[in-house]
C-alpha atoms as a PDB file:
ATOM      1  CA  UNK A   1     -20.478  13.710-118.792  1.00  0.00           C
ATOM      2  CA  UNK A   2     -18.137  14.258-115.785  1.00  0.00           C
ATOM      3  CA  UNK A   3     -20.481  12.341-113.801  1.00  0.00           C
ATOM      4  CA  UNK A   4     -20.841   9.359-116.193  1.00  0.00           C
ATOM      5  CA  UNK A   5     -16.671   9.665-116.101  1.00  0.00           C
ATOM      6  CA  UNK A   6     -16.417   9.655-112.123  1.00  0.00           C
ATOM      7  CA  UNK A   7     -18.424   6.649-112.257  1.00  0.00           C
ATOM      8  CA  UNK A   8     -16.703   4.340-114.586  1.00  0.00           C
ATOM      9  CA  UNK A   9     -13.844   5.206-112.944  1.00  0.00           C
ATOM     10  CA  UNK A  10     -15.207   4.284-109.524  1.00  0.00           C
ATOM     11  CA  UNK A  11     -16.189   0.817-110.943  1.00  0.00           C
ATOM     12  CA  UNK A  12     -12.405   0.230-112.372  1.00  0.00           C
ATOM     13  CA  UNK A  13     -11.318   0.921-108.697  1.00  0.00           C
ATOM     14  CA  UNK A  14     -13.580  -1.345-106.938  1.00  0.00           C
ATOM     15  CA  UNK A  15     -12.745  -3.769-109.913  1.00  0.00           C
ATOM     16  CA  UNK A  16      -9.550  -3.610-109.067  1.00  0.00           C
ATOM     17  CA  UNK A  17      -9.493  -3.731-105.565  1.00  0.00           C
ATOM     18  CA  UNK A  18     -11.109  -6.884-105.645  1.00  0.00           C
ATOM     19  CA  UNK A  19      -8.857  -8.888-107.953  1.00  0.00           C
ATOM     20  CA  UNK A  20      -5.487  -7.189-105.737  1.00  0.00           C
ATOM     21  CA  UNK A  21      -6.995  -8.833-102.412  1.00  0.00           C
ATOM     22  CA  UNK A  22      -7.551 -12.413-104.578  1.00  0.00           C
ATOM     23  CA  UNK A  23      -4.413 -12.400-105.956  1.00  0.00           C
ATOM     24  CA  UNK A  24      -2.920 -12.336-102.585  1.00  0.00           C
ATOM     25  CA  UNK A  25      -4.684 -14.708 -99.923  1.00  0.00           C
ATOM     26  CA  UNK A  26      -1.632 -14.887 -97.926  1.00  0.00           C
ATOM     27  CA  UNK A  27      -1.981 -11.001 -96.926  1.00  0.00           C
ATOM     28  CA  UNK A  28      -3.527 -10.943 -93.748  1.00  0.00           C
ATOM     29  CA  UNK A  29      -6.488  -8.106 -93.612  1.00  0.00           C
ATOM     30  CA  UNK A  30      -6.975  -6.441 -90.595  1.00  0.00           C
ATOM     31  CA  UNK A  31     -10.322  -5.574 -90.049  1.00  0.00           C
ATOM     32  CA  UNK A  32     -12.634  -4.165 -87.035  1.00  0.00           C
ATOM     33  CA  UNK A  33     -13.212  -7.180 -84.913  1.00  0.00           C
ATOM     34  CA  UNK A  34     -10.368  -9.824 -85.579  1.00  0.00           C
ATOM     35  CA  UNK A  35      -6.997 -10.647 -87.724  1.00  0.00           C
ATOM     36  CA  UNK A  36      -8.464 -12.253 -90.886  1.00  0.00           C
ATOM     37  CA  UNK A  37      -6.117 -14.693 -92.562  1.00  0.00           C
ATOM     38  CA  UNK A  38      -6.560 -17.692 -94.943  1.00  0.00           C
ATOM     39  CA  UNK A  39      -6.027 -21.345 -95.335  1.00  0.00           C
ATOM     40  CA  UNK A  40      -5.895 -24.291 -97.590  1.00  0.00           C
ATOM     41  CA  UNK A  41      -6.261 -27.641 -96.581  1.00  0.00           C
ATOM     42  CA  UNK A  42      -6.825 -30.914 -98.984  1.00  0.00           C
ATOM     43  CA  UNK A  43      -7.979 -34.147 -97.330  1.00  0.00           C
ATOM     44  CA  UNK A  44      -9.526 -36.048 -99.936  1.00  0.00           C
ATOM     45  CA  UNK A  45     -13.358 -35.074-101.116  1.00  0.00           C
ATOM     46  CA  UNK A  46     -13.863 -31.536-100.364  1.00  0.00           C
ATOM     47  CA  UNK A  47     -17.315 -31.286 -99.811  1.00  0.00           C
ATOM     48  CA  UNK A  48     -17.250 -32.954 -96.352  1.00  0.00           C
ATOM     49  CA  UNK A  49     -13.972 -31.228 -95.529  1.00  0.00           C
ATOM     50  CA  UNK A  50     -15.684 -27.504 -96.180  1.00  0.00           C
ATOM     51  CA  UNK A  51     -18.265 -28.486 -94.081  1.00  0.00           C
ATOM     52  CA  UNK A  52     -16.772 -29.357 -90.931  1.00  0.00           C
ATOM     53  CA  UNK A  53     -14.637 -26.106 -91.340  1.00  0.00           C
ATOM     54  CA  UNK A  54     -18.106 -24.270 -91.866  1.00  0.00           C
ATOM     55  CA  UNK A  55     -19.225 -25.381 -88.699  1.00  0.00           C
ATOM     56  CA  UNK A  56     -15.971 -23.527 -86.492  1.00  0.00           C
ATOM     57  CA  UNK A  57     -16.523 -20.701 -84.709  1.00  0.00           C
ATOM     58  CA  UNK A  58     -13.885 -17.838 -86.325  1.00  0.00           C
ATOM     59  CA  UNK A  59     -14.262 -18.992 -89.657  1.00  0.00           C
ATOM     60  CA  UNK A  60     -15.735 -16.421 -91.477  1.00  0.00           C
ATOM     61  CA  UNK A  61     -15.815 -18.328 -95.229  1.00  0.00           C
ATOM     62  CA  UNK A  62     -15.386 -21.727 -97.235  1.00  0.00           C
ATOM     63  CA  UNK A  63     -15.070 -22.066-100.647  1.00  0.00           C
ATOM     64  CA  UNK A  64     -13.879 -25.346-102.884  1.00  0.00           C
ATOM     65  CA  UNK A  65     -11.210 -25.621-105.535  1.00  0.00           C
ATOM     66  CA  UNK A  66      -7.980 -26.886-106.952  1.00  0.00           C
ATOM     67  CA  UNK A  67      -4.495 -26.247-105.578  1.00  0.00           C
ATOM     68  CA  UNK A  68      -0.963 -27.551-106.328  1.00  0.00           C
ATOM     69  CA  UNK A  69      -1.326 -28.564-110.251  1.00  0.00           C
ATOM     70  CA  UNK A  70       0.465 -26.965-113.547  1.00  0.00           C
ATOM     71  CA  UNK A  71      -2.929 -26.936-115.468  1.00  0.00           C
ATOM     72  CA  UNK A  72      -4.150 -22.968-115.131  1.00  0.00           C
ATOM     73  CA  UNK A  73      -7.501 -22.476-114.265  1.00  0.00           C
ATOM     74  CA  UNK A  74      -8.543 -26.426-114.552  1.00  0.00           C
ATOM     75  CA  UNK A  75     -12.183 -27.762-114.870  1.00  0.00           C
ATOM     76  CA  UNK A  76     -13.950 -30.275-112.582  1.00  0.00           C
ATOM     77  CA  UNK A  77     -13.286 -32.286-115.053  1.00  0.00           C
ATOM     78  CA  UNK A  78      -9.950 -31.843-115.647  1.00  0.00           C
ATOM     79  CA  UNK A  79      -8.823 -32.547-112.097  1.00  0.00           C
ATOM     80  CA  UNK A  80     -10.357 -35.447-111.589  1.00  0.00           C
ATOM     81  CA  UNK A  81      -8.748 -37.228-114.494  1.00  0.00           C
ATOM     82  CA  UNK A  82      -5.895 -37.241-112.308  1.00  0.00           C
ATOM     83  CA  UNK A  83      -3.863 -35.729-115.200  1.00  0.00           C
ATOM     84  CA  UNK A  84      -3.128 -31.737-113.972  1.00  0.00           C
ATOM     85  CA  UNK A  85      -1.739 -32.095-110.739  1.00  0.00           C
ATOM     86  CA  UNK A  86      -3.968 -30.387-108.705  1.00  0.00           C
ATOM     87  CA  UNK A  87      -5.838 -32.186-105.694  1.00  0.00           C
ATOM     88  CA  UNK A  88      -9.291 -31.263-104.499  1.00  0.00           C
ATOM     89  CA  UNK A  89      -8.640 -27.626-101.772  1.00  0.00           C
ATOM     90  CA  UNK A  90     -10.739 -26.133 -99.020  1.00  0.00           C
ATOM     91  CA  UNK A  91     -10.125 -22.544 -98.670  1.00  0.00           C
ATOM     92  CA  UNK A  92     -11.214 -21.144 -95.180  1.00  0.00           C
ATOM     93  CA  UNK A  93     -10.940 -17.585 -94.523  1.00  0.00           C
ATOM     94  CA  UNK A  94     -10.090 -17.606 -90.294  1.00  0.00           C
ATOM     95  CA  UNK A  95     -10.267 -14.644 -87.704  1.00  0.00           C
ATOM     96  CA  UNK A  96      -7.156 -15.397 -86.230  1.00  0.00           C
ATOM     97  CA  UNK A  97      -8.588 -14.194 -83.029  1.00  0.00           C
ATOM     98  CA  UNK A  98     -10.717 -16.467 -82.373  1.00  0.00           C
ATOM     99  CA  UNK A  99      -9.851 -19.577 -83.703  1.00  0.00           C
ATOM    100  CA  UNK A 100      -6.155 -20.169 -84.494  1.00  0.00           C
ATOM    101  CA  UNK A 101      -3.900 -22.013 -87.526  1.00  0.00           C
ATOM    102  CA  UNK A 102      -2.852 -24.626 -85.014  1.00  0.00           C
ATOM    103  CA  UNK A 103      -6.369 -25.750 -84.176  1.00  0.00           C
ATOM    104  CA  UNK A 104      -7.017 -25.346 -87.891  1.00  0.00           C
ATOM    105  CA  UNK A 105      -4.871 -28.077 -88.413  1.00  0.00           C
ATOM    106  CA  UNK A 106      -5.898 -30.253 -85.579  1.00  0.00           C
ATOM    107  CA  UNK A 107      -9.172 -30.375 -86.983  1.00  0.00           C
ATOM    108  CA  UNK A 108      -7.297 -31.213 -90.345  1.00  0.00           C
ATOM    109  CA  UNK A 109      -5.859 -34.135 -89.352  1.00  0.00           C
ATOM    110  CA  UNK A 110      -8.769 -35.205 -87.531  1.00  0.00           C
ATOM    111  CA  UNK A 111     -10.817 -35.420 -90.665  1.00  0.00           C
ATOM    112  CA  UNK A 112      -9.037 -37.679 -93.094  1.00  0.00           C
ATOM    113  CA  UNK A 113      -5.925 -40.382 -92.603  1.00  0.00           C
ATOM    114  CA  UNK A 114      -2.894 -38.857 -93.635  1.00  0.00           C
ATOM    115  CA  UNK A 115      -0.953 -41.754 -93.952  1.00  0.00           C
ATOM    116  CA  UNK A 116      -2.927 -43.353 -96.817  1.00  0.00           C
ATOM    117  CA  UNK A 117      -0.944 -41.744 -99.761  1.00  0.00           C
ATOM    118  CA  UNK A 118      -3.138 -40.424-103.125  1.00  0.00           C
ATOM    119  CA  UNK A 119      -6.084 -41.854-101.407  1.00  0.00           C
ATOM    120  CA  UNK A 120      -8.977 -41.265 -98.883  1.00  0.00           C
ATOM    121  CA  UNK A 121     -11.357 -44.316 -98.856  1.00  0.00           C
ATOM    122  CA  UNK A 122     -12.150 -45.297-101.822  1.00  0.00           C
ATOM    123  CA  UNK A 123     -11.526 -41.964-103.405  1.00  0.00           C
ATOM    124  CA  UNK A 124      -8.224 -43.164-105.550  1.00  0.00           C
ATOM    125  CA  UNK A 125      -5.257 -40.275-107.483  1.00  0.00           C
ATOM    126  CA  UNK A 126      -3.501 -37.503-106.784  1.00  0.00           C
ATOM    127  CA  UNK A 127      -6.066 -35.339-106.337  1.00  0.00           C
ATOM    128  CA  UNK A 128      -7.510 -36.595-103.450  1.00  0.00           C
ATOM    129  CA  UNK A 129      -3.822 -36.585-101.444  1.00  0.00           C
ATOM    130  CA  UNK A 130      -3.536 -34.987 -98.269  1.00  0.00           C
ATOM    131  CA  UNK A 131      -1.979 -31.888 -98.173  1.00  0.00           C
ATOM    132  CA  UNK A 132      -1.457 -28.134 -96.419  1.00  0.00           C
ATOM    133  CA  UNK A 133      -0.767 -25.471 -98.723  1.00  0.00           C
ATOM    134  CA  UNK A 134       0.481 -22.453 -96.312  1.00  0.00           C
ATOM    135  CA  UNK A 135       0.088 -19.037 -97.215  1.00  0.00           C
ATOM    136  CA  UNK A 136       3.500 -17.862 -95.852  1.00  0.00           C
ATOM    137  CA  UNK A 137       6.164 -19.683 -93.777  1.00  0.00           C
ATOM    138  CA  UNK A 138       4.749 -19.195 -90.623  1.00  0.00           C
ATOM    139  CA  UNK A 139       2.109 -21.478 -91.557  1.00  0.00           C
ATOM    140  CA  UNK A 140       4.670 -23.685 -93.403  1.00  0.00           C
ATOM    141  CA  UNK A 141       6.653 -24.089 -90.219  1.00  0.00           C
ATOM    142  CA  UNK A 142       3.598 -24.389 -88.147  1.00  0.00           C
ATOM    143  CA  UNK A 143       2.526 -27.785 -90.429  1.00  0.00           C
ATOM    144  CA  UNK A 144       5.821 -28.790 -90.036  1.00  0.00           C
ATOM    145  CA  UNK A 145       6.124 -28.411 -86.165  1.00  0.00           C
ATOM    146  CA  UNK A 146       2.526 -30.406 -85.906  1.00  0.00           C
ATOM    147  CA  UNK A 147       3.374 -32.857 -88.204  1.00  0.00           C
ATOM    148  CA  UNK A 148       6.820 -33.990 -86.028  1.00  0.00           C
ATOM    149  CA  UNK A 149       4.833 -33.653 -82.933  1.00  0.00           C
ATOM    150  CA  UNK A 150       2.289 -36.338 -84.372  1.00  0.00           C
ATOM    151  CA  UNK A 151       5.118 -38.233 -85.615  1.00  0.00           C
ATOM    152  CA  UNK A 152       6.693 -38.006 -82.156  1.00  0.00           C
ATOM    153  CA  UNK A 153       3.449 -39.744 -80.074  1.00  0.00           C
ATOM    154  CA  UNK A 154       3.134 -42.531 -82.685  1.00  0.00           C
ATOM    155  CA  UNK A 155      -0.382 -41.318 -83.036  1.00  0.00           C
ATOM    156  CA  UNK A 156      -0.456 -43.162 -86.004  1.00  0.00           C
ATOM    157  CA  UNK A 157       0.754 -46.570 -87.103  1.00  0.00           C
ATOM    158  CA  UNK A 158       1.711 -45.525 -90.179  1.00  0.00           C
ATOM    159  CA  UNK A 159       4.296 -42.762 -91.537  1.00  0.00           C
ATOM    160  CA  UNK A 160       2.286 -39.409 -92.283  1.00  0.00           C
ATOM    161  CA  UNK A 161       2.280 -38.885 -96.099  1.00  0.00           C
ATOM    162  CA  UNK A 162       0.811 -35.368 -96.059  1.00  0.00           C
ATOM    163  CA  UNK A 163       2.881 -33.339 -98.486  1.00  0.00           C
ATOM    164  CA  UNK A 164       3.219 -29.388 -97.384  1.00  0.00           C
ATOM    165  CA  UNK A 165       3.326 -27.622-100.781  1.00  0.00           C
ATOM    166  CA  UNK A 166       4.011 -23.568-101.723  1.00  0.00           C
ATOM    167  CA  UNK A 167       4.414 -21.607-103.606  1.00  0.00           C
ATOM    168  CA  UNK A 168       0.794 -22.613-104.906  1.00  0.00           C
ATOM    169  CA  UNK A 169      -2.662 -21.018-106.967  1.00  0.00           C
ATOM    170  CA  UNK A 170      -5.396 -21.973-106.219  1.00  0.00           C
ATOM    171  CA  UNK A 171      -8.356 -22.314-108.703  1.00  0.00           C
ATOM    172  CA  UNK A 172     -12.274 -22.182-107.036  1.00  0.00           C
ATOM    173  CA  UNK A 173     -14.493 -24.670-108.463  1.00  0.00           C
ATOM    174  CA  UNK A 174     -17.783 -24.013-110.062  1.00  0.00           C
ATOM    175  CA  UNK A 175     -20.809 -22.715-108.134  1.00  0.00           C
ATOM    176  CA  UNK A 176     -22.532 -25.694-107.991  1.00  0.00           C
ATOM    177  CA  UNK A 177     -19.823 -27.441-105.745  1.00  0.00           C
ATOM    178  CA  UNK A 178     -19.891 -24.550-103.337  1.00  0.00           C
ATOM    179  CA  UNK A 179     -21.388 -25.605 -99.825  1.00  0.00           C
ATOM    180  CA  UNK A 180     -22.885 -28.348-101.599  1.00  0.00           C
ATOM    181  CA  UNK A 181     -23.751 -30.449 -98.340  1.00  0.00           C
ATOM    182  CA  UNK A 182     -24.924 -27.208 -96.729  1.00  0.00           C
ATOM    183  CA  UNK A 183     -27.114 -26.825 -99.964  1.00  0.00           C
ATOM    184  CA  UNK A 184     -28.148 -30.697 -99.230  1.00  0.00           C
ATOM    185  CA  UNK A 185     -29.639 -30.040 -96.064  1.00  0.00           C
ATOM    186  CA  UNK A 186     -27.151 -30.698 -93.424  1.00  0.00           C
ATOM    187  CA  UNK A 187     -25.904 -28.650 -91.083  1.00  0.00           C
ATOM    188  CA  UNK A 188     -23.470 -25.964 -90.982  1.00  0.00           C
ATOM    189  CA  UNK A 189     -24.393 -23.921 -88.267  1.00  0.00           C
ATOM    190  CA  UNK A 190     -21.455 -23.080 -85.880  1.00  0.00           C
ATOM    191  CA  UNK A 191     -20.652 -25.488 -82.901  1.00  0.00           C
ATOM    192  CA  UNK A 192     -22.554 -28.212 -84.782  1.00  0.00           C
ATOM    193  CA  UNK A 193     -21.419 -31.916 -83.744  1.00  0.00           C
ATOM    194  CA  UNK A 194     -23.914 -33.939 -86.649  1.00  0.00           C
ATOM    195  CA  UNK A 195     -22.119 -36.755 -88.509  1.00  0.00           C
ATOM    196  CA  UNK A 196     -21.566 -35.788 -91.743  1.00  0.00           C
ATOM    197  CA  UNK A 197     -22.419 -37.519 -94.951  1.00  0.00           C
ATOM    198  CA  UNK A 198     -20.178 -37.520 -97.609  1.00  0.00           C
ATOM    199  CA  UNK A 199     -21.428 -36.914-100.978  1.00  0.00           C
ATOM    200  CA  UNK A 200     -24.835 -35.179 -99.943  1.00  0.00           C
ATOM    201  CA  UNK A 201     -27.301 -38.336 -98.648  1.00  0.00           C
ATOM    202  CA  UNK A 202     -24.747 -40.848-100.102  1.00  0.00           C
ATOM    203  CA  UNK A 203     -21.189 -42.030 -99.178  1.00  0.00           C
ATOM    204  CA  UNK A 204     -19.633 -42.924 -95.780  1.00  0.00           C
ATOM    205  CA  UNK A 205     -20.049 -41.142 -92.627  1.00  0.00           C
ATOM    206  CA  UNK A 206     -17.663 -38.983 -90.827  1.00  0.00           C
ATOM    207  CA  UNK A 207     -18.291 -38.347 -87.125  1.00  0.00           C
ATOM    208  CA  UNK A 208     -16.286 -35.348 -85.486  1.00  0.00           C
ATOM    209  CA  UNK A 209     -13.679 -36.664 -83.498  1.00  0.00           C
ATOM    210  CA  UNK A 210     -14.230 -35.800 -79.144  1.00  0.00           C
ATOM    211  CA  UNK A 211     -10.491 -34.779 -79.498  1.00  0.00           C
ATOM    212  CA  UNK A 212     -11.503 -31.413 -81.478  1.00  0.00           C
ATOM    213  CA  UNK A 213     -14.606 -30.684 -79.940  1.00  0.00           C
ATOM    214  CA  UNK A 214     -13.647 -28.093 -78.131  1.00  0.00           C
ATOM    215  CA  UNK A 215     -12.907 -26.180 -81.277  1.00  0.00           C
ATOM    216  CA  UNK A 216     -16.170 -26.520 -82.393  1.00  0.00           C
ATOM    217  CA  UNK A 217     -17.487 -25.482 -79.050  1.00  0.00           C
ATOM    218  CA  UNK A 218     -15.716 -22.282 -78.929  1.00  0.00           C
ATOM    219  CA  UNK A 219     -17.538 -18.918 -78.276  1.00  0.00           C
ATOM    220  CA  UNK A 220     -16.773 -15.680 -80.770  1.00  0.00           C
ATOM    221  CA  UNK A 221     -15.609 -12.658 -80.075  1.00  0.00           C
END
């Protein structure tokens, strides 16, 4: 009997332990190895997005989801209505040791046009707007800093529209939009320079930019 109890409460520990650490991405965990922190970047369409941050060295994990909308726990569905608020999210857990926020958010911007507002291609509401949700404001000042420095070298022609928003939950999709490119058959291995495909073998092409290569190229720890 005490066995059966020691168990039970063993599970409600782990149980618990696990939803503590989700409910707070923005704690840093330090683990053997590297300074593990998180990120969440939306560019427009996720899919492509995750898996151009798959393919860094010092990112450890993806996922997909919703950030930045009043609608709690929204479908699929829901957010692309345009109607909850929330735009499509990358989540990338980073060892900050290897590969830092700043070149995080190089690649970021290196990915999508910021200055097209609510839109990415032909990809048209709210939920496909660019935007940086940081976990503290370290990151918060960080996106601010890089955004004036852009701003600053008129690298583009057009004002930046990328909003910077926190606090902010954030809401991971369904399985079957997890990795989905990866699960298509292209590429995610680290260092990996392949074009990617939006929308699995259909949609427009994105080629990695020569000015981020060198993140991509990085060795880990």
């Amino acid at each position: 009997m005490r066995i059966q109890i020691y168990s039970n409460i063993t599970i409600c520990l782990v149980v618990l332990l696990k939803i503590i650490c989700r409910a707070t991405p923005s704690s840093p965990l330090t683990i053997e190895g590297g300074n593990i922190k998180n990120a969440y970047f939306a560019a427009g369409c996720y899919w492509s997005i995750e898996l151009a941050y798959q393919r860094i060295p010092g990112v450890l994990e993806t996922s997909v989801g919703f950030c930045g909308g009043e609608t709690v726990n929204p479908t699929y569905r829901q957010v692309t209505s345009g109607r909850t608020g929330h735009a499509e999210t990358v989540e990338i857990q980073y060892n900050e040791d290897v590969v830092s926020y700043t070149e995080l958010l190089k690649v970021f911007f290196s990915l999508h046009d910021p200055t097209t507002l609510n839109r990415q291609g032909n990809d048209l509401g709210t939920q496909y707007r660019s935007a940086i949700f940081p976990v503290d404001e370290s990151q918060k000042q960080n996106a601010i800093d890089f955004i004036a420095s852009l701003t600053k070298q008129n690298v583009y022609s057009k004002p930046i529209v990328t909003s910077i928003e926190m606090p902010f939950q954030y809401t991971r999709a369904g399985e079957d939009h997890q990795k989905y490119l990866q699960k298509s058959g292209q590429s995610s291995t680290k260092g990996s320079l392949n074009p990617i495909q939006c929308y699995g073998n259909r949609g427009p092409i994105k080629d990695l930019k020569k000015s981020v290569h060198d993140i991509f190229l990085k060795n880990e720890l």
